[in-house]
C-alpha atoms as a PDB file:
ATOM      1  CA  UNK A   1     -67.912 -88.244 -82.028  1.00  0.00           C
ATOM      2  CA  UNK A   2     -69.694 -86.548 -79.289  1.00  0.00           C
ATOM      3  CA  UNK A   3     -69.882 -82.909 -79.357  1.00  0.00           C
ATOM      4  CA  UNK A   4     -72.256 -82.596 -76.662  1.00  0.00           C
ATOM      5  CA  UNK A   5     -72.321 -79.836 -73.965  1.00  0.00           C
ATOM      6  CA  UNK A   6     -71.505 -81.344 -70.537  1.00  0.00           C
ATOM      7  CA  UNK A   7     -73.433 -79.176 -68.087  1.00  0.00           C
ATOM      8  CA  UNK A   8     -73.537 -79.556 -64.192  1.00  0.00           C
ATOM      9  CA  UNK A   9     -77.483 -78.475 -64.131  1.00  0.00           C
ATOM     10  CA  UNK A  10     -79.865 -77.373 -66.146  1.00  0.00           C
ATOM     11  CA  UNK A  11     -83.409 -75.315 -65.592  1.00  0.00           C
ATOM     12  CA  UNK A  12     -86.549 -75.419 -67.820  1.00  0.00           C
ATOM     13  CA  UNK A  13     -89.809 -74.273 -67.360  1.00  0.00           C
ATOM     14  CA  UNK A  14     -92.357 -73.314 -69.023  1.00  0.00           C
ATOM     15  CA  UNK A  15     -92.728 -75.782 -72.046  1.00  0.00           C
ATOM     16  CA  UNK A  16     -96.765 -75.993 -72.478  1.00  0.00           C
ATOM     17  CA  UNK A  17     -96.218 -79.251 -74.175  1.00  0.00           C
ATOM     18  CA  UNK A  18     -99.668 -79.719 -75.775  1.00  0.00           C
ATOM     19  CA  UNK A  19     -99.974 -76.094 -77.367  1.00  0.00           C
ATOM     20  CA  UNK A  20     -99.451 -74.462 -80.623  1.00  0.00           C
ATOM     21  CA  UNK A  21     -97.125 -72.092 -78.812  1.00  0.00           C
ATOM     22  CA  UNK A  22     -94.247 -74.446 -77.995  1.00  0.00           C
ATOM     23  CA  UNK A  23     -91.351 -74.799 -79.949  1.00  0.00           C
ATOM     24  CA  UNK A  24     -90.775 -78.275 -79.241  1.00  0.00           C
ATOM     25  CA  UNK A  25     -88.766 -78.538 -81.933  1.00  0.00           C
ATOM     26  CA  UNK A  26     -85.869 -76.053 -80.926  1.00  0.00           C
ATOM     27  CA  UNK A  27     -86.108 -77.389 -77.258  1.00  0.00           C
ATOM     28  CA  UNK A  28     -85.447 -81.226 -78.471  1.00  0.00           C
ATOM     29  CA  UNK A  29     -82.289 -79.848 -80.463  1.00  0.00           C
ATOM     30  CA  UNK A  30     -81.189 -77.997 -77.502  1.00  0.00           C
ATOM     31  CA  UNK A  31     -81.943 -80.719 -75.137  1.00  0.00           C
ATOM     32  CA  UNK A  32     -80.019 -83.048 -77.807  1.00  0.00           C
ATOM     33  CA  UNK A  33     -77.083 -80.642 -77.352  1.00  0.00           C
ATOM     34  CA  UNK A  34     -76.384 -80.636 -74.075  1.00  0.00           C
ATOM     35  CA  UNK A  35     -75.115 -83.655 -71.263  1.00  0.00           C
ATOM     36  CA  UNK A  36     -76.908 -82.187 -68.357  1.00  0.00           C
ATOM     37  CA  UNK A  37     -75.602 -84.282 -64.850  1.00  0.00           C
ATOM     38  CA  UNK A  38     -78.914 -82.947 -63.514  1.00  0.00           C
ATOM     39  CA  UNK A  39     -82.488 -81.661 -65.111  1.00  0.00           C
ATOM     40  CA  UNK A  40     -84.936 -79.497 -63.498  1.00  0.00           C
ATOM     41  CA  UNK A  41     -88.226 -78.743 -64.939  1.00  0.00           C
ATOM     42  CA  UNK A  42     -89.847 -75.768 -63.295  1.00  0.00           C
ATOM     43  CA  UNK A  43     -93.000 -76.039 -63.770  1.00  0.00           C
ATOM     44  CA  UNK A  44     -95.960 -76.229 -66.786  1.00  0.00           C
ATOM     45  CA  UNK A  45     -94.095 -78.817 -68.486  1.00  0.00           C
ATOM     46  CA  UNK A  46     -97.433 -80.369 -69.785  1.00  0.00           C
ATOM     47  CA  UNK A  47    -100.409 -77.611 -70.186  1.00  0.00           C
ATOM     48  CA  UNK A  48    -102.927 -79.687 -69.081  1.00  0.00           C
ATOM     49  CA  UNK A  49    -105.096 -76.696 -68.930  1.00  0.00           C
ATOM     50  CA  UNK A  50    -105.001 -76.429 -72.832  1.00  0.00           C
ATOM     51  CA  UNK A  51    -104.840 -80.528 -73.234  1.00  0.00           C
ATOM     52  CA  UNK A  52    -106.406 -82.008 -76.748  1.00  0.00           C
ATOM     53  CA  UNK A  53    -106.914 -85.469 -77.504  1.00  0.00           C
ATOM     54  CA  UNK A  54    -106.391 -84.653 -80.947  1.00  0.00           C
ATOM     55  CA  UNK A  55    -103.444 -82.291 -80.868  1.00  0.00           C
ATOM     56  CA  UNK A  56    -100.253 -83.699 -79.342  1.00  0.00           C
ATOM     57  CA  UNK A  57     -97.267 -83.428 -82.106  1.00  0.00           C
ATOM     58  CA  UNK A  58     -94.777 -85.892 -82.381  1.00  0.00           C
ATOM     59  CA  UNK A  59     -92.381 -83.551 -81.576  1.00  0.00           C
ATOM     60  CA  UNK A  60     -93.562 -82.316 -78.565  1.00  0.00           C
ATOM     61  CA  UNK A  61     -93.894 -86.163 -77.653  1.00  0.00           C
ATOM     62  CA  UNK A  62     -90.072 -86.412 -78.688  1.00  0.00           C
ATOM     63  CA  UNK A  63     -89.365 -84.310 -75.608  1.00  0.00           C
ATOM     64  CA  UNK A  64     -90.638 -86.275 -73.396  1.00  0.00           C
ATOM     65  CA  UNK A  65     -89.067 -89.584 -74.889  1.00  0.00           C
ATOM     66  CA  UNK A  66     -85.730 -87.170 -74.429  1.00  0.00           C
ATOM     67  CA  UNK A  67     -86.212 -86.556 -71.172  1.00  0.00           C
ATOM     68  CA  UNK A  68     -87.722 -90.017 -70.073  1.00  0.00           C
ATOM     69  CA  UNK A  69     -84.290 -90.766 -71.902  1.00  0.00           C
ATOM     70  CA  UNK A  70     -82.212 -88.909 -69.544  1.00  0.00           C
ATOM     71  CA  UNK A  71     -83.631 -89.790 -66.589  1.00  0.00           C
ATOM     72  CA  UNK A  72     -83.292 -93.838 -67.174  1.00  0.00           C
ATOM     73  CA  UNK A  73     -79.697 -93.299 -68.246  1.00  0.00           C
ATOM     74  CA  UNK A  74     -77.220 -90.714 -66.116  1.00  0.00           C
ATOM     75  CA  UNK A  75     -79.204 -87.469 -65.430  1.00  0.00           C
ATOM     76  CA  UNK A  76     -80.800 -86.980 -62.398  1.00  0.00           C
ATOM     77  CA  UNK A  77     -84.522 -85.226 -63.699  1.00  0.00           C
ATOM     78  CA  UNK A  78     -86.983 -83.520 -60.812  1.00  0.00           C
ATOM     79  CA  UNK A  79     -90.334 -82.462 -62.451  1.00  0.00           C
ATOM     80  CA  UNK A  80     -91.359 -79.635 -60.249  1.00  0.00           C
ATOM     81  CA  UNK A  81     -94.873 -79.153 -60.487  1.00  0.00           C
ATOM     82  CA  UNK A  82     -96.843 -75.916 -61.670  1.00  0.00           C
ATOM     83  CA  UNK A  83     -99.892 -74.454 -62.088  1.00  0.00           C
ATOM     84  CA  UNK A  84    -100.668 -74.854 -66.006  1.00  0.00           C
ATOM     85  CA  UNK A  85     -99.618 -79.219 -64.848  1.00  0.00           C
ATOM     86  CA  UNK A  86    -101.157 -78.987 -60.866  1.00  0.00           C
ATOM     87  CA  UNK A  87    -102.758 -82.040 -61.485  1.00  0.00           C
ATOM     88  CA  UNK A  88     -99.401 -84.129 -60.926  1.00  0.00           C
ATOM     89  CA  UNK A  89     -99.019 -82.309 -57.701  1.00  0.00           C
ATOM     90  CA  UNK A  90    -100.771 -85.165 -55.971  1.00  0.00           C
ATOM     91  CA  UNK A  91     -97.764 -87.372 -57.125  1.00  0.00           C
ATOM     92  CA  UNK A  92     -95.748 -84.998 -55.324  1.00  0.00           C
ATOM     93  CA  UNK A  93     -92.753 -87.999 -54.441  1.00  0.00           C
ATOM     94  CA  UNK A  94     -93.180 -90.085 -56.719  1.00  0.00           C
ATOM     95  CA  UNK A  95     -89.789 -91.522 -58.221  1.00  0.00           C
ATOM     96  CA  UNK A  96     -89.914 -93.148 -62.040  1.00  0.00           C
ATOM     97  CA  UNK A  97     -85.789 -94.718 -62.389  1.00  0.00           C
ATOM     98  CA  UNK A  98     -84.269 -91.233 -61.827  1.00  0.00           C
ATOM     99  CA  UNK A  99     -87.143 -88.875 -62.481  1.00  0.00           C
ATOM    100  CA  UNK A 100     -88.688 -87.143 -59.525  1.00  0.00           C
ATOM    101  CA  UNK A 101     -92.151 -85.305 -58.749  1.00  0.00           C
ATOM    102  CA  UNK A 102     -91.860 -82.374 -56.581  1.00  0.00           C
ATOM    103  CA  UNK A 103     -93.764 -78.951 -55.369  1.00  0.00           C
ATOM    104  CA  UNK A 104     -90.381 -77.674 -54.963  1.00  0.00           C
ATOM    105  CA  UNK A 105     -86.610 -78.497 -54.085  1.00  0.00           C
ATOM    106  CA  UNK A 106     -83.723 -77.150 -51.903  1.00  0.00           C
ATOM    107  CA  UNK A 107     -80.622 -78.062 -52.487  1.00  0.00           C
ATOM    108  CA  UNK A 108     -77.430 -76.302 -51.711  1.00  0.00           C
ATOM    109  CA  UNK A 109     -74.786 -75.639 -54.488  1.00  0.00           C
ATOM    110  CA  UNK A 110     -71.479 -74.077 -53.699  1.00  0.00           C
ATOM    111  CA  UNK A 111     -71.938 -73.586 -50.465  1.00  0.00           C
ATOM    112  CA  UNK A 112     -75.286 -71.451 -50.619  1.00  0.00           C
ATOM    113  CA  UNK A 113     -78.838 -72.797 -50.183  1.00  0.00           C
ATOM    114  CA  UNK A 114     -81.137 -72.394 -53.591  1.00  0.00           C
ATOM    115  CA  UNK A 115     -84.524 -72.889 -53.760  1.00  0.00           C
ATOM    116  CA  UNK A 116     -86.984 -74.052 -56.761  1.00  0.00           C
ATOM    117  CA  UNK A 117     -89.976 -73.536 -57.287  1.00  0.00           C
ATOM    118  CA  UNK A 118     -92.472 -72.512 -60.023  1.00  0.00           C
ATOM    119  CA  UNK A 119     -93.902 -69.115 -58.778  1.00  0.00           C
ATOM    120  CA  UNK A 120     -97.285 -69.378 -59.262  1.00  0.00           C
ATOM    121  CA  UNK A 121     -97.337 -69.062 -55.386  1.00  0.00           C
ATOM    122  CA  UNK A 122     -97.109 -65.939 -55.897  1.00  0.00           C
ATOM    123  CA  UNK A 123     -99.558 -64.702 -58.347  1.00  0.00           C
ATOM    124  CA  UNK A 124    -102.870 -63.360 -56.496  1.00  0.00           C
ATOM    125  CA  UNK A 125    -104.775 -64.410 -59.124  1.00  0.00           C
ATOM    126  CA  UNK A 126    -103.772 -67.448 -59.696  1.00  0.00           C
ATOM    127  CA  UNK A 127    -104.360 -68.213 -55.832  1.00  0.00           C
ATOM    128  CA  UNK A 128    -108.060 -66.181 -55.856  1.00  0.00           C
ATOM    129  CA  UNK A 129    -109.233 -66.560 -58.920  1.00  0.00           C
ATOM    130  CA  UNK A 130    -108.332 -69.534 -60.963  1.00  0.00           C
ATOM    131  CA  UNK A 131    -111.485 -68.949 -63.408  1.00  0.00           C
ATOM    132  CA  UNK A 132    -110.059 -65.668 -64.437  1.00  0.00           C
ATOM    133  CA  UNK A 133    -106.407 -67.357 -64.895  1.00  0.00           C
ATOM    134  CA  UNK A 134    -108.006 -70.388 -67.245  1.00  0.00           C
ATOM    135  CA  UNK A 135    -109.354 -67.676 -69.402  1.00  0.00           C
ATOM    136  CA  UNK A 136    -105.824 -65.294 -69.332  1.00  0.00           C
ATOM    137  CA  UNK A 137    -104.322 -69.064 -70.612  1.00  0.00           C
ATOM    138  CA  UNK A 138    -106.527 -69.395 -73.295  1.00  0.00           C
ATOM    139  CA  UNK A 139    -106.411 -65.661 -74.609  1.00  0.00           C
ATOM    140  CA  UNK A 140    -102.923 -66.117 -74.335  1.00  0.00           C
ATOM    141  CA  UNK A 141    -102.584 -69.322 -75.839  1.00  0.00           C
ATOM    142  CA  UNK A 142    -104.471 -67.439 -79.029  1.00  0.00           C
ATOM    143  CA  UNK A 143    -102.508 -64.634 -79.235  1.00  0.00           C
ATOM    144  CA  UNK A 144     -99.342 -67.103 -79.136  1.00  0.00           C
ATOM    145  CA  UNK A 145    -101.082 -69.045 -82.275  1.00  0.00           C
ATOM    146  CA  UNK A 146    -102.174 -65.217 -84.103  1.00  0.00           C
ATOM    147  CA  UNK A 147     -98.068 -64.492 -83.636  1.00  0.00           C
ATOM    148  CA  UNK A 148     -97.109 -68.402 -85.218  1.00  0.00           C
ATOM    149  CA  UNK A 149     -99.152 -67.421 -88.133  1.00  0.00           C
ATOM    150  CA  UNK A 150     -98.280 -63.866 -88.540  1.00  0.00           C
ATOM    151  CA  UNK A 151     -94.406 -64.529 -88.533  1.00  0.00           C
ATOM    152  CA  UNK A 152     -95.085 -67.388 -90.899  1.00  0.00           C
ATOM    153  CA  UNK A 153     -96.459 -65.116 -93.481  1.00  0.00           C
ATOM    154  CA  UNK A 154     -93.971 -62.377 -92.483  1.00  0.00           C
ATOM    155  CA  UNK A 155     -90.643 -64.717 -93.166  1.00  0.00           C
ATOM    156  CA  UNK A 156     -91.880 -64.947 -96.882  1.00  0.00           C
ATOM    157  CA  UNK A 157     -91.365 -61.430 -97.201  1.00  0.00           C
ATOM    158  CA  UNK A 158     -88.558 -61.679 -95.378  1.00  0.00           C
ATOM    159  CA  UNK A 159     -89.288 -59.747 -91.846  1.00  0.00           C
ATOM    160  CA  UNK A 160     -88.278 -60.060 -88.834  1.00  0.00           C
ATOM    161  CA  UNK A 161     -90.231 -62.285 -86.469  1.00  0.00           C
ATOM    162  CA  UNK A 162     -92.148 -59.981 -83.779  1.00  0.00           C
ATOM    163  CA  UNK A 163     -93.860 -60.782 -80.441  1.00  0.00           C
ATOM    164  CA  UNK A 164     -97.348 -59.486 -79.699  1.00  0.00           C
ATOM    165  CA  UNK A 165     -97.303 -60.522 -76.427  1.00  0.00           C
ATOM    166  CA  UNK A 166     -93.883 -58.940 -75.758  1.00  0.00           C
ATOM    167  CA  UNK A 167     -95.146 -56.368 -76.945  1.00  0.00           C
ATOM    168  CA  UNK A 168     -98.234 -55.919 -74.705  1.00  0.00           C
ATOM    169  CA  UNK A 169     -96.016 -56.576 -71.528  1.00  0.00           C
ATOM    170  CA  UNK A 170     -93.777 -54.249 -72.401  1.00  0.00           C
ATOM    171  CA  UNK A 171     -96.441 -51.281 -73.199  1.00  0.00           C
ATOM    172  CA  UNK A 172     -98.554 -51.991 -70.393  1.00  0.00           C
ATOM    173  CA  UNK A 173     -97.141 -50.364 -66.837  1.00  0.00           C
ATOM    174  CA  UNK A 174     -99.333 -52.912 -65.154  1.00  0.00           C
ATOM    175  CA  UNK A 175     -97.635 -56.146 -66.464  1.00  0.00           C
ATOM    176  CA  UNK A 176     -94.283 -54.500 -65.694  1.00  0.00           C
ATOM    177  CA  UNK A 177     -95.380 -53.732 -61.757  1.00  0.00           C
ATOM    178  CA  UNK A 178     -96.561 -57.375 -61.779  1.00  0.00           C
ATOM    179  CA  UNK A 179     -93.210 -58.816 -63.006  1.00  0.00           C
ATOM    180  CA  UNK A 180     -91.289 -56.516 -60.045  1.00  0.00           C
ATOM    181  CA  UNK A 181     -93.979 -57.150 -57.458  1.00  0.00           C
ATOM    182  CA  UNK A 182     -93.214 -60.913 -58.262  1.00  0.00           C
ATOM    183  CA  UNK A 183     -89.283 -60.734 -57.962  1.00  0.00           C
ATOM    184  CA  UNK A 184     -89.626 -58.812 -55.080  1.00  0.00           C
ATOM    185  CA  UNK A 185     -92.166 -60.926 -53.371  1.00  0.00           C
ATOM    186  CA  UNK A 186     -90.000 -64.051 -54.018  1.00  0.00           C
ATOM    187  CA  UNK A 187     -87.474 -62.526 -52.621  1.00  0.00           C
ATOM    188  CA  UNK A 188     -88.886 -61.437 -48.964  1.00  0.00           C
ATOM    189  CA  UNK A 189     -90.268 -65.187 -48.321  1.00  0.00           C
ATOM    190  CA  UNK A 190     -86.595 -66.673 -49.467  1.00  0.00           C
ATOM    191  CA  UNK A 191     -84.830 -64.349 -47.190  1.00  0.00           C
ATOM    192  CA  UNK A 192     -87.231 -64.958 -44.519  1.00  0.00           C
ATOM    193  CA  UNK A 193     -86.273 -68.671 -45.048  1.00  0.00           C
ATOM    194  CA  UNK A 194     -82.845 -67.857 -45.373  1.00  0.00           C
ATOM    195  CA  UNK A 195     -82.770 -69.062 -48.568  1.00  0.00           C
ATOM    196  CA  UNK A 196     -79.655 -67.460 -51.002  1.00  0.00           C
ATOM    197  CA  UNK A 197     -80.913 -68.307 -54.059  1.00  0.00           C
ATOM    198  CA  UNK A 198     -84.130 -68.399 -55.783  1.00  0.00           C
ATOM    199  CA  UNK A 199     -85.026 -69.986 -59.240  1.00  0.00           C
ATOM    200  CA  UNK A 200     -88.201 -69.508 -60.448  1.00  0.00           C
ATOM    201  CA  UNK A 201     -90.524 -69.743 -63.749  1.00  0.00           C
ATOM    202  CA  UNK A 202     -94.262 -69.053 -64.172  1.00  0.00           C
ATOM    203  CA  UNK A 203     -94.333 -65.281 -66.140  1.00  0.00           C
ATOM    204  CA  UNK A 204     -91.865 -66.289 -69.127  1.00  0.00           C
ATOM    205  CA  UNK A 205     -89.537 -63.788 -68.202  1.00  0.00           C
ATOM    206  CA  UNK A 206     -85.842 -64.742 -67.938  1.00  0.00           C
ATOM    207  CA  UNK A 207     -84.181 -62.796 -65.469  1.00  0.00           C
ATOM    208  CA  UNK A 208     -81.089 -62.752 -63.392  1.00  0.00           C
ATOM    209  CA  UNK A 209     -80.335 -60.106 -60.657  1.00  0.00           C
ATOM    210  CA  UNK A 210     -80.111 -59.608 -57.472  1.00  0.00           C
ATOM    211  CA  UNK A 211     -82.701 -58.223 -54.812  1.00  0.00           C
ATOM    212  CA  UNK A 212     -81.773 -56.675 -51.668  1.00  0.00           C
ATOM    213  CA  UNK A 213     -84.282 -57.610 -48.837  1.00  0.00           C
ATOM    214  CA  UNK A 214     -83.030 -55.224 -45.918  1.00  0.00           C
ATOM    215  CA  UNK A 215     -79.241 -56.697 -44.852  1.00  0.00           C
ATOM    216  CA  UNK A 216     -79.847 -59.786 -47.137  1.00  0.00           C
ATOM    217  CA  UNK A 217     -79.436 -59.887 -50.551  1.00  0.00           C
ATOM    218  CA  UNK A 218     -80.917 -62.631 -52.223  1.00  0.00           C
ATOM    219  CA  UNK A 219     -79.909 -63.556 -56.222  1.00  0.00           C
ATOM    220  CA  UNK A 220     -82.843 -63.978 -58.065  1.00  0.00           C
ATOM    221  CA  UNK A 221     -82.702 -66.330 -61.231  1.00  0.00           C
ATOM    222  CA  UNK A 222     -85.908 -66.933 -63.662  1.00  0.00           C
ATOM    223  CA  UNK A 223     -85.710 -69.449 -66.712  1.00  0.00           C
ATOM    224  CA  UNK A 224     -87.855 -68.011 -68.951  1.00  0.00           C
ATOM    225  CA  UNK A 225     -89.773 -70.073 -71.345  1.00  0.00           C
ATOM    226  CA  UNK A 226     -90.270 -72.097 -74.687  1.00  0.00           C
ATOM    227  CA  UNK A 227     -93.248 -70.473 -75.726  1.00  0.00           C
ATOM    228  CA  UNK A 228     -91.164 -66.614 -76.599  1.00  0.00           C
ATOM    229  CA  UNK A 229     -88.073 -66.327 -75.152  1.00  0.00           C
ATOM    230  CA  UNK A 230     -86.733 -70.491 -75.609  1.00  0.00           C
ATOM    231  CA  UNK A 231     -84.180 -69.597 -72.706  1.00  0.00           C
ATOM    232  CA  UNK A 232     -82.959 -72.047 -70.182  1.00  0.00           C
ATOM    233  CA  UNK A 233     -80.750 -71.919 -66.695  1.00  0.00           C
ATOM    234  CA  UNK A 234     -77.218 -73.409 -67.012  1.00  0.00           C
ATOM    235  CA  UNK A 235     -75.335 -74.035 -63.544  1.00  0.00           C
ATOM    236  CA  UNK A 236     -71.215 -74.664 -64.409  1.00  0.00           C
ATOM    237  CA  UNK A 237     -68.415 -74.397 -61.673  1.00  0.00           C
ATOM    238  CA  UNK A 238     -70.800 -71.972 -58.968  1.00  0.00           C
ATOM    239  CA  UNK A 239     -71.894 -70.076 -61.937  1.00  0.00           C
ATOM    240  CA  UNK A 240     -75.368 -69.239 -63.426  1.00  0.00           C
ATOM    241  CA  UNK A 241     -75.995 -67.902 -67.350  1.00  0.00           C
ATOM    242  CA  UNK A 242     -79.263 -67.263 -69.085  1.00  0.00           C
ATOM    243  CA  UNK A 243     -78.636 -69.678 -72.395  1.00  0.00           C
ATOM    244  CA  UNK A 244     -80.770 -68.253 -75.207  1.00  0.00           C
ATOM    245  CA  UNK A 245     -81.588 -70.283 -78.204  1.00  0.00           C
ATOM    246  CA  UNK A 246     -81.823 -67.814 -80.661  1.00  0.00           C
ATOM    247  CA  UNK A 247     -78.694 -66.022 -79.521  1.00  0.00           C
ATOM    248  CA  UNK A 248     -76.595 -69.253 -78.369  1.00  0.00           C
ATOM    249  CA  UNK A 249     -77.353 -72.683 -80.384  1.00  0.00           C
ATOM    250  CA  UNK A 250     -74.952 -74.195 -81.938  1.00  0.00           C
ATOM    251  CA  UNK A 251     -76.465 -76.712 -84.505  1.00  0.00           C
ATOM    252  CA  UNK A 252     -74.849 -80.393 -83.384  1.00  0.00           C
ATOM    253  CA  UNK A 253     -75.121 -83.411 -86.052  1.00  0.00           C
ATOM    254  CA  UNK A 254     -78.419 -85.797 -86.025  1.00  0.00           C
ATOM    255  CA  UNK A 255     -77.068 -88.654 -83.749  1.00  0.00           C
ATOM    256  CA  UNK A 256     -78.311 -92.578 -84.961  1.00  0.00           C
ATOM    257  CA  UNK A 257     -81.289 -93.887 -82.420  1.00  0.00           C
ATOM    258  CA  UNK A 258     -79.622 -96.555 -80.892  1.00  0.00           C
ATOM    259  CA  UNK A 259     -81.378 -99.644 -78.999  1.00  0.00           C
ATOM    260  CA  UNK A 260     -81.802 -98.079 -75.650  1.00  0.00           C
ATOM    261  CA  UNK A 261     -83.496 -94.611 -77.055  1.00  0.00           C
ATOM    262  CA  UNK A 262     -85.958 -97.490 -79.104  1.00  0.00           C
ATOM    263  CA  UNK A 263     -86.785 -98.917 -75.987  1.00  0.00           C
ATOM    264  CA  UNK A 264     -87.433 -95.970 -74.156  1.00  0.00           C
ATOM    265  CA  UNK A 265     -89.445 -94.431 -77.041  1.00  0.00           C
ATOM    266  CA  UNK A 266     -91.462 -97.558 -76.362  1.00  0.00           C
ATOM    267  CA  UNK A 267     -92.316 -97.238 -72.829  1.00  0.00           C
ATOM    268  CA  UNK A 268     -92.865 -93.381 -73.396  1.00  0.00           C
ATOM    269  CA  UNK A 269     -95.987 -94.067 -76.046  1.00  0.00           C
ATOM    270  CA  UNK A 270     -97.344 -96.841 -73.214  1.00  0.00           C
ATOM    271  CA  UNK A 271     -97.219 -94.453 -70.637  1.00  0.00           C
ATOM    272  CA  UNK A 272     -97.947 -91.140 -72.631  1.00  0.00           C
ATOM    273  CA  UNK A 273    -101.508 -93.203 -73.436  1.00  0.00           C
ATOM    274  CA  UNK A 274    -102.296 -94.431 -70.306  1.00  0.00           C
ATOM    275  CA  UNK A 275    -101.823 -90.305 -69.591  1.00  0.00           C
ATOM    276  CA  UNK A 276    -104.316 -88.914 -72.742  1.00  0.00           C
ATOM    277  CA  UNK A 277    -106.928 -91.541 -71.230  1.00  0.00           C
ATOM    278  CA  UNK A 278    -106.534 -90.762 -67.546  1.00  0.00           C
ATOM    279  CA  UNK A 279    -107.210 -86.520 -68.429  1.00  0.00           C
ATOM    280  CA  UNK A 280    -109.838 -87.269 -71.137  1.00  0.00           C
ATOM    281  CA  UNK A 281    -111.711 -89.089 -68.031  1.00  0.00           C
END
């Protein structure tokens, strides 16, 4: 019996495959959950800036198998490039069966025009000084693996889990001007392009609202992440939901691997090598 979620489109981003931070785990159960008739992944899919030879969990390469999955079956999959993965952007194109590389995508659902894209576009230091960005990763990336370890310890006493770096966005007025300034920004270049919706990723904040840009109003949308938040977009019959994992999962049974899914797990490990040797060169 199939109990999966049929879903008209579906919005990732922000998976940083390749860190201690991602909860591939939960995202391969929700991913498992779900019949999505078409996959977008916004952006850091693979942190590259973070990549290890020798740290790559199998469950992080489950996800991709999953998605390599979907896209050789009956999903239609665009990888849109971001910052944290830029170095596919040169691929930028490319089609793999139904799997497409991208900077961004228009496409027009229900009559209005919406536009994806990752966002780091828009972050002034990102675009100025990439040095300074590396090093906000990596601090980040520790703080992410000081929180793993502190909510470890804390379940066995039975707390609740708590996010430092929720916490530090929250307190700090600057990080809360640079999350508006972003919306807002996005917004003025959409309407300008007369764009009606906007779906972004990048600063792991899921977000749905709309921003009024003079006459215009444009709806912004943001997926969030799997690093804190493990929040996706959904897309059913011209409407848009946040789905949260925490707040929304409903556990499905462990489906048997079947000949296909063996094959593709296959041709994942091939290509997933020829990928650890091309960014170790």
């Amino acid at each position: 019996m199939d109990n999966k979620r049929n879903v008209e489109l579906v919005v990732i981003s922000d998976l940083h495959l390749g860190t201690s931070g991602c909860h591939a785990v939960e995202l391969l159960k929700y991913l498992k959950s779900i019949k999505p008739k078409t996959l977008i992944l916004n952006g850091d899919i693979i942190d590259i800036w973070q990549f290890k030879k020798n740290f790559f969990p199998k469950a992080h390469l489950k996800v991709i198998k999953h998605i390599m999955g979907l896209a050789s079956d009956k999903s239609t999959v665009y990888y849109i490039t971001g910052n944290h993965d830029e170095m596919f952007r040169k691929f930028s194109g490319m089609k793999i069966g139904r799997l497409r590389i991208l900077n961004d995508l228009k496409i027009e659902l229900n009559g209005k025009m919406v536009w994806f894209f990752h966002g780091d576009i828009f972050d002034v230091v990102m675009q100025y000084s990439k040095w300074l960005s590396k090093l906000g990763a990596v601090g980040y990336d520790s703080l992410i693996w000081l929180n793993t370890k502190v909510n470890w310890i804390g379940r066995l006493f039975k707390f609740k889990p708590v996010s430092f770096s929720q916490k530090i966005k929250a307190s700090v007025k600057g990080a809360v001007k640079f999350i508006n300034a972003f919306e807002e920004t996005a917004a003025i270049i959409a309407a300008r392009k007369g764009i009606d919706t906007i779906v972004c990723g990048h600063i792991h904040h899921p977000e749905m609202r709309p921003i009024q840009v003079e006459d215009r109003g444009i709806n912004y949308l943001n997926s969030g992440d799997w690093i804190e938040n493990l929040t996706s977009l959904e897309y059913n019959a011209g409407h848009w939901k946040i789905f949260n994992y925490r707040r929304d999962f409903v556990e499905q049974p462990e489906a048997v691997a079947s000949d296909f899914e063996t094959l593709v797990d296959t041709e994942v490990k091939v290509l997933f090598k020829n990928m650890l040797l091309e960014f170790s060169n």
